[in-house]
Every structure is written in C-alpha cells, then in structure tokens.
PDB file of N, CA and C in Angstrom:
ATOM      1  N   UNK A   1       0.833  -1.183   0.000  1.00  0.00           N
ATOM      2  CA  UNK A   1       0.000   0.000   0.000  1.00  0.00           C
ATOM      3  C   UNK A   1       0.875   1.242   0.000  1.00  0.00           C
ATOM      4  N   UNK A   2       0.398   1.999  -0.878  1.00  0.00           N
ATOM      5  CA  UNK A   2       1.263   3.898  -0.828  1.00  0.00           C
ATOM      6  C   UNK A   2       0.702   4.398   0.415  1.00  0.00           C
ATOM      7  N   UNK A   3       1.568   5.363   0.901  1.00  0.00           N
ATOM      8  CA  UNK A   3       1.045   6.021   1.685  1.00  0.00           C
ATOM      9  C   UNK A   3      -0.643   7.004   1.759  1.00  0.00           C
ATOM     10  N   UNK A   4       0.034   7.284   0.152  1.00  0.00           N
ATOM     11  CA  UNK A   4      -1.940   7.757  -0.028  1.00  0.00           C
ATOM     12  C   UNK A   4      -3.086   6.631   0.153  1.00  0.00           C
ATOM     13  N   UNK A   5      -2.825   5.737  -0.070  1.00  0.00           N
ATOM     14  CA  UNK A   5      -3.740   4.810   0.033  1.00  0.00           C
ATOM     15  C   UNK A   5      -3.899   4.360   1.736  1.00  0.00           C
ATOM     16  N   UNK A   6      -2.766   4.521   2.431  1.00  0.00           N
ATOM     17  CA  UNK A   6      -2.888   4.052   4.005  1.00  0.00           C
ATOM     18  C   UNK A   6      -3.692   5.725   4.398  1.00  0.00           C
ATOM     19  N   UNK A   7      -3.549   6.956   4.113  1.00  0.00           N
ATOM     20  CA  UNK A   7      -4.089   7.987   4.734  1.00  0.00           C
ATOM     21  C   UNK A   7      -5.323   8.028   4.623  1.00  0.00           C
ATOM     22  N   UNK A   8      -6.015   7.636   3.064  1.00  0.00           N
ATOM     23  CA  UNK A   8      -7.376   7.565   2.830  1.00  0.00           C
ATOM     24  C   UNK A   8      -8.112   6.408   3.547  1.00  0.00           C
ATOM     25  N   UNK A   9      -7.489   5.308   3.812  1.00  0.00           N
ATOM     26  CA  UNK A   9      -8.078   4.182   4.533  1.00  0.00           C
ATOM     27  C   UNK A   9      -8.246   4.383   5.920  1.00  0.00           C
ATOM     28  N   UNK A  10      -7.307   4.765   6.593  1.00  0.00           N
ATOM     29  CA  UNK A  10      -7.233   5.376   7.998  1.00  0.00           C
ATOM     30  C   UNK A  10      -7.984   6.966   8.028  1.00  0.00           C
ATOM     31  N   UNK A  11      -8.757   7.489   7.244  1.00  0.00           N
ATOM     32  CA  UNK A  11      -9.221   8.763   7.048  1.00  0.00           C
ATOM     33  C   UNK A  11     -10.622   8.332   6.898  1.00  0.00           C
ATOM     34  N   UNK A  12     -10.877   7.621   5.822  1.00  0.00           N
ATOM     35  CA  UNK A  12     -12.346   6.757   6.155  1.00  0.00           C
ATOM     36  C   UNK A  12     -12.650   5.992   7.161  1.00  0.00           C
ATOM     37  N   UNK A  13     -11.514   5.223   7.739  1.00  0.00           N
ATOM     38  CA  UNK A  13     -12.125   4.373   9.049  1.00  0.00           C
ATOM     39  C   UNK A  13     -11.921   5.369  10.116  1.00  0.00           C
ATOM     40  N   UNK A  14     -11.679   6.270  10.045  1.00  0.00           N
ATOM     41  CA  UNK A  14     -11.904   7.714  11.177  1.00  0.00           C
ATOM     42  C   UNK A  14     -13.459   8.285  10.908  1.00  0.00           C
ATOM     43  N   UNK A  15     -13.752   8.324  10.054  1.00  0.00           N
ATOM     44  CA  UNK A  15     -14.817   8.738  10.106  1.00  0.00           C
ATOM     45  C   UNK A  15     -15.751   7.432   9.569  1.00  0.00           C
ATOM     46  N   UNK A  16     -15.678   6.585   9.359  1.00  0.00           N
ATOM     47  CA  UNK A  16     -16.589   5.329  10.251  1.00  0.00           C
ATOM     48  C   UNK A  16     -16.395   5.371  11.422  1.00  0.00           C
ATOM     49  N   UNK A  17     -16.048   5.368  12.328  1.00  0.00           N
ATOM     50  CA  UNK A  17     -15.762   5.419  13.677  1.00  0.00           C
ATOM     51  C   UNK A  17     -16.418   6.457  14.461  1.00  0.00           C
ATOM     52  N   UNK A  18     -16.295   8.049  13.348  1.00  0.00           N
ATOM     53  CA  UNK A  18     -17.142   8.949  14.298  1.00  0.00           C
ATOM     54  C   UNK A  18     -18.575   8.798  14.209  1.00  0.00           C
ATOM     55  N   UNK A  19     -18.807   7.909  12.885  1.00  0.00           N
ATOM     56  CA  UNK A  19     -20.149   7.964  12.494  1.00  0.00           C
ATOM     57  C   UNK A  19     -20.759   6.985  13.410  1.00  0.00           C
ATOM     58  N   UNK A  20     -20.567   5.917  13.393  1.00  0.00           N
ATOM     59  CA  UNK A  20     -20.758   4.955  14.390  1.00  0.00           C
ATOM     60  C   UNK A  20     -21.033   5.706  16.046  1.00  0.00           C
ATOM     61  N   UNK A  21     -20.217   6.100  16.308  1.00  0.00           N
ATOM     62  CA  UNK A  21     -20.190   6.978  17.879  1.00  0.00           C
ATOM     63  C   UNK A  21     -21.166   8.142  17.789  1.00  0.00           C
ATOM     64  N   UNK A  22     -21.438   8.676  16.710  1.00  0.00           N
ATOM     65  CA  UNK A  22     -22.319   9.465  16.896  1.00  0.00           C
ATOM     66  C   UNK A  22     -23.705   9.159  16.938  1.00  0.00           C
ATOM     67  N   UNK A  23     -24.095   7.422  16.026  1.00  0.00           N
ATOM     68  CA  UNK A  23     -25.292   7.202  15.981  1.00  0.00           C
ATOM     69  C   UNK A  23     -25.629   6.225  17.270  1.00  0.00           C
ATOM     70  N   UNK A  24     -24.343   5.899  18.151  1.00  0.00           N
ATOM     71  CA  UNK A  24     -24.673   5.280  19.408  1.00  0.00           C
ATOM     72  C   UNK A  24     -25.347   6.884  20.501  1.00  0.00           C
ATOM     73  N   UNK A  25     -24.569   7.613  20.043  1.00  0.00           N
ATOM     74  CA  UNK A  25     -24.765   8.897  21.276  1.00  0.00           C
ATOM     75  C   UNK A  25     -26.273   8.887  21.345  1.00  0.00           C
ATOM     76  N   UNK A  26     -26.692   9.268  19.778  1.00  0.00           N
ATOM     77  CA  UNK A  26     -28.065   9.876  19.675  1.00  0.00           C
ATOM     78  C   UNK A  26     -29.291   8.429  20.098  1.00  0.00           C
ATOM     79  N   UNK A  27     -29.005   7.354  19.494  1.00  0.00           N
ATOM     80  CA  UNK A  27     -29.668   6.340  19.889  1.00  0.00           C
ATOM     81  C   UNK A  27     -30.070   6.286  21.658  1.00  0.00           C
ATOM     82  N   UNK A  28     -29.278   6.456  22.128  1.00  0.00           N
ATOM     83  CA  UNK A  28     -29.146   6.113  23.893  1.00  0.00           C
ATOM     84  C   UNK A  28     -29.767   7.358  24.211  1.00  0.00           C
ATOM     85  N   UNK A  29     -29.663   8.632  23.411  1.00  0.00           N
ATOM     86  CA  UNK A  29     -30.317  10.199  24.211  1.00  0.00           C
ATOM     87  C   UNK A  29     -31.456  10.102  23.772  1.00  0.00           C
ATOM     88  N   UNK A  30     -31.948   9.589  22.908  1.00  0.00           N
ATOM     89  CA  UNK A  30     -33.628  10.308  22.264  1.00  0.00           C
ATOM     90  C   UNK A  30     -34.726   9.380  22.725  1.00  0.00           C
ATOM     91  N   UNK A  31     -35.646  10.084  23.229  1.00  0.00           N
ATOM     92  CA  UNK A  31     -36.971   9.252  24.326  1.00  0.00           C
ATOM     93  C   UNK A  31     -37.291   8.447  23.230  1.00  0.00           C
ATOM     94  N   UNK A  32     -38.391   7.581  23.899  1.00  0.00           N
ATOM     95  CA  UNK A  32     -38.547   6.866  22.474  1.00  0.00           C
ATOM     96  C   UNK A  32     -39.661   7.156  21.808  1.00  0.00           C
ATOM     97  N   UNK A  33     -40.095   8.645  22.265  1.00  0.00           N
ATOM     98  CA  UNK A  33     -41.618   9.206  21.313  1.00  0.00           C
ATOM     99  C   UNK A  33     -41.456   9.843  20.901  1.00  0.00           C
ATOM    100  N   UNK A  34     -39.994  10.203  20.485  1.00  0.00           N
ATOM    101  CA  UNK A  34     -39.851  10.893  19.394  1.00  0.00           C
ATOM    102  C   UNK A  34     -38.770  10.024  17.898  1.00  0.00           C
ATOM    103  N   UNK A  35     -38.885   8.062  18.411  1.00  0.00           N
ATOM    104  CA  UNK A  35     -38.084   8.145  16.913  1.00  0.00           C
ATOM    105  C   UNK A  35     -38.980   8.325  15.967  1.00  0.00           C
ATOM    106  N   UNK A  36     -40.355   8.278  15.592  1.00  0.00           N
ATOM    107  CA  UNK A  36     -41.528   8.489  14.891  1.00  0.00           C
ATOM    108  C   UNK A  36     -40.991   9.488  14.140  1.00  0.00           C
ATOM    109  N   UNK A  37     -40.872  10.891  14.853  1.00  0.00           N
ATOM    110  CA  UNK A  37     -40.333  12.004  14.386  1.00  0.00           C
ATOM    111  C   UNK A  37     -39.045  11.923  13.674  1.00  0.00           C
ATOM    112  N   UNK A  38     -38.230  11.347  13.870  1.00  0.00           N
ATOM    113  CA  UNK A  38     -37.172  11.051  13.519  1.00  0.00           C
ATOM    114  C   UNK A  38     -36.957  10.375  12.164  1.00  0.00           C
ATOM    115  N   UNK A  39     -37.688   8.955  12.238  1.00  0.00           N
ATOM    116  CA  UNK A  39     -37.948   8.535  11.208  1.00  0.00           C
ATOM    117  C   UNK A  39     -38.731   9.488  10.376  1.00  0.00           C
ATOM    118  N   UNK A  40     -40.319  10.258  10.055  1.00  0.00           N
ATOM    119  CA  UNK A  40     -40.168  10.805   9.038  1.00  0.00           C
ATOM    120  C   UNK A  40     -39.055  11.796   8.685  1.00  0.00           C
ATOM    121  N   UNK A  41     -38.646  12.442   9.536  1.00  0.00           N
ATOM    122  CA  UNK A  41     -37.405  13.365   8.616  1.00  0.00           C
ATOM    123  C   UNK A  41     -36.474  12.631   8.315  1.00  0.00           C
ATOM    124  N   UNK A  42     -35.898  11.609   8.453  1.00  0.00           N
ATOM    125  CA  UNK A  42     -34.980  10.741   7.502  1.00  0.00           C
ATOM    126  C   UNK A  42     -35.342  10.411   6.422  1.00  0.00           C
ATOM    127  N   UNK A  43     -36.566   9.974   6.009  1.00  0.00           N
ATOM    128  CA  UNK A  43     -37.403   9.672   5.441  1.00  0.00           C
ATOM    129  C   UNK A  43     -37.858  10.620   4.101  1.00  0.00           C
ATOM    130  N   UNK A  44     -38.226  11.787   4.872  1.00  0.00           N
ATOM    131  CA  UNK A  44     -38.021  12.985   3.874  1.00  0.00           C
ATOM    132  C   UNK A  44     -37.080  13.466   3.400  1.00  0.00           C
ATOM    133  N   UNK A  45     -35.659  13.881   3.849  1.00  0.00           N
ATOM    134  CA  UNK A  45     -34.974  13.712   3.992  1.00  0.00           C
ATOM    135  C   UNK A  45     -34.165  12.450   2.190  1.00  0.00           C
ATOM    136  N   UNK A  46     -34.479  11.290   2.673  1.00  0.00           N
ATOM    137  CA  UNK A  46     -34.127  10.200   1.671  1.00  0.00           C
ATOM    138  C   UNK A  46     -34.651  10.733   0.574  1.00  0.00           C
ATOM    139  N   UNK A  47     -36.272  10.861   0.508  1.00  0.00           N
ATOM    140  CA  UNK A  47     -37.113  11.237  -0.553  1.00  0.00           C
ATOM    141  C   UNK A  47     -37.044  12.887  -1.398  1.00  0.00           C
ATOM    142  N   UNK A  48     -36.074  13.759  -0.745  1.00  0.00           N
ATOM    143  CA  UNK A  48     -35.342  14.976  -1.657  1.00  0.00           C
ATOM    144  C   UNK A  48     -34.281  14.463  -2.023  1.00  0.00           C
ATOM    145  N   UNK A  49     -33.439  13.829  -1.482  1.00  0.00           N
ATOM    146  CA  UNK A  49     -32.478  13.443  -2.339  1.00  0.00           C
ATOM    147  C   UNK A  49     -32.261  12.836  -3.587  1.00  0.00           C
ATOM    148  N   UNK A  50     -33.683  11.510  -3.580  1.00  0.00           N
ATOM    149  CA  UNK A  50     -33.850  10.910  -4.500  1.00  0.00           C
ATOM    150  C   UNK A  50     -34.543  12.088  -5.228  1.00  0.00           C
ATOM    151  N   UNK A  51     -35.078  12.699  -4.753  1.00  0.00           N
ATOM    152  CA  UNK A  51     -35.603  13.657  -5.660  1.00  0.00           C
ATOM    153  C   UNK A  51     -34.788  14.776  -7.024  1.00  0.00           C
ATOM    154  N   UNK A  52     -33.370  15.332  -5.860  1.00  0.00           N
ATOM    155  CA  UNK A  52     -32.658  16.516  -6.763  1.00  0.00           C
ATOM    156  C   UNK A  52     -32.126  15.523  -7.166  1.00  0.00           C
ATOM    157  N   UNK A  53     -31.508  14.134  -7.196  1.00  0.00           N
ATOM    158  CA  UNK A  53     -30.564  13.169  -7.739  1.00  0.00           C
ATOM    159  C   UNK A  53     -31.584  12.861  -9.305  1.00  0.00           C
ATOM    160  N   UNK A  54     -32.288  12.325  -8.843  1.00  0.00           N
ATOM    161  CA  UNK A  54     -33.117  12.313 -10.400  1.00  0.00           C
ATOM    162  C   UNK A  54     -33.241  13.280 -11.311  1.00  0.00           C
ATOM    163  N   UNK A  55     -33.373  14.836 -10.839  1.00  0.00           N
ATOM    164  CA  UNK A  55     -33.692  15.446 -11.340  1.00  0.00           C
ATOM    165  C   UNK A  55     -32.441  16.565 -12.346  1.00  0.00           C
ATOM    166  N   UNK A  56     -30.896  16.244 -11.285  1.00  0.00           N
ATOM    167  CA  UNK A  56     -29.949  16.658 -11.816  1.00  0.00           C
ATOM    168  C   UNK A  56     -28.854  15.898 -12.454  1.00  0.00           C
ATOM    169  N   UNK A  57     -28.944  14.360 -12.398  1.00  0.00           N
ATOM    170  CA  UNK A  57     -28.198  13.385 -13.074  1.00  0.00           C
ATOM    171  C   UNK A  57     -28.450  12.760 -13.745  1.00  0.00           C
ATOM    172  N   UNK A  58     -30.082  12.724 -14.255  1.00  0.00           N
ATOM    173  CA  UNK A  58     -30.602  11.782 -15.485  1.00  0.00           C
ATOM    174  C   UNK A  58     -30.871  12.832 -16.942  1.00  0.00           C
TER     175      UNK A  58
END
C-alpha cells in the first residue's frame, strides 16, 4: 500500500468510527416518542435526495 492509500483508509475508518459513535450517542439520548419524528425526517430527507438526484443526473 502507498502512503496515499494508508491515509485515505485510515481517514475513512476515522470517520466510520465517528459515524458509528455518533449514531450510538443519539440512539441512547432520544426518548422513544420521538423516533416516529425522527424517522419521518430521515425519510423525507431520503425522498429529496432521491428527488434533486433524479432530477440533476438523469
């Protein structure tokens, strides 16, 4: 492996790592009457993306 290739690998598994830790933080803090809420804005959320993605790459 080049060194570019060890910085980008260790640069992505850094941020797998924060991502991971961040979705344990929020999991353990949020009551549980609000994942409802949660889920639709992910949800919506998913459904603009698919939205400007269709609309600016096809």
């Amino acid at each position: 492996m080049t060194a570019r290739k060890m910085g980008n690998t260790a640069r992505r598994g850094g941020g797998i790592m924060l991502a991971v830790g961040g979705t344990v933080l929020i999991v353990r803090t949020v009551p549980m009457y609000l994942w409802p809420l949660l889920l639709g804005i992910l949800l919506i959320w998913i459904g603009w993306q698919l939205y400007v993605f269709d609309r600016y790459y096809w």
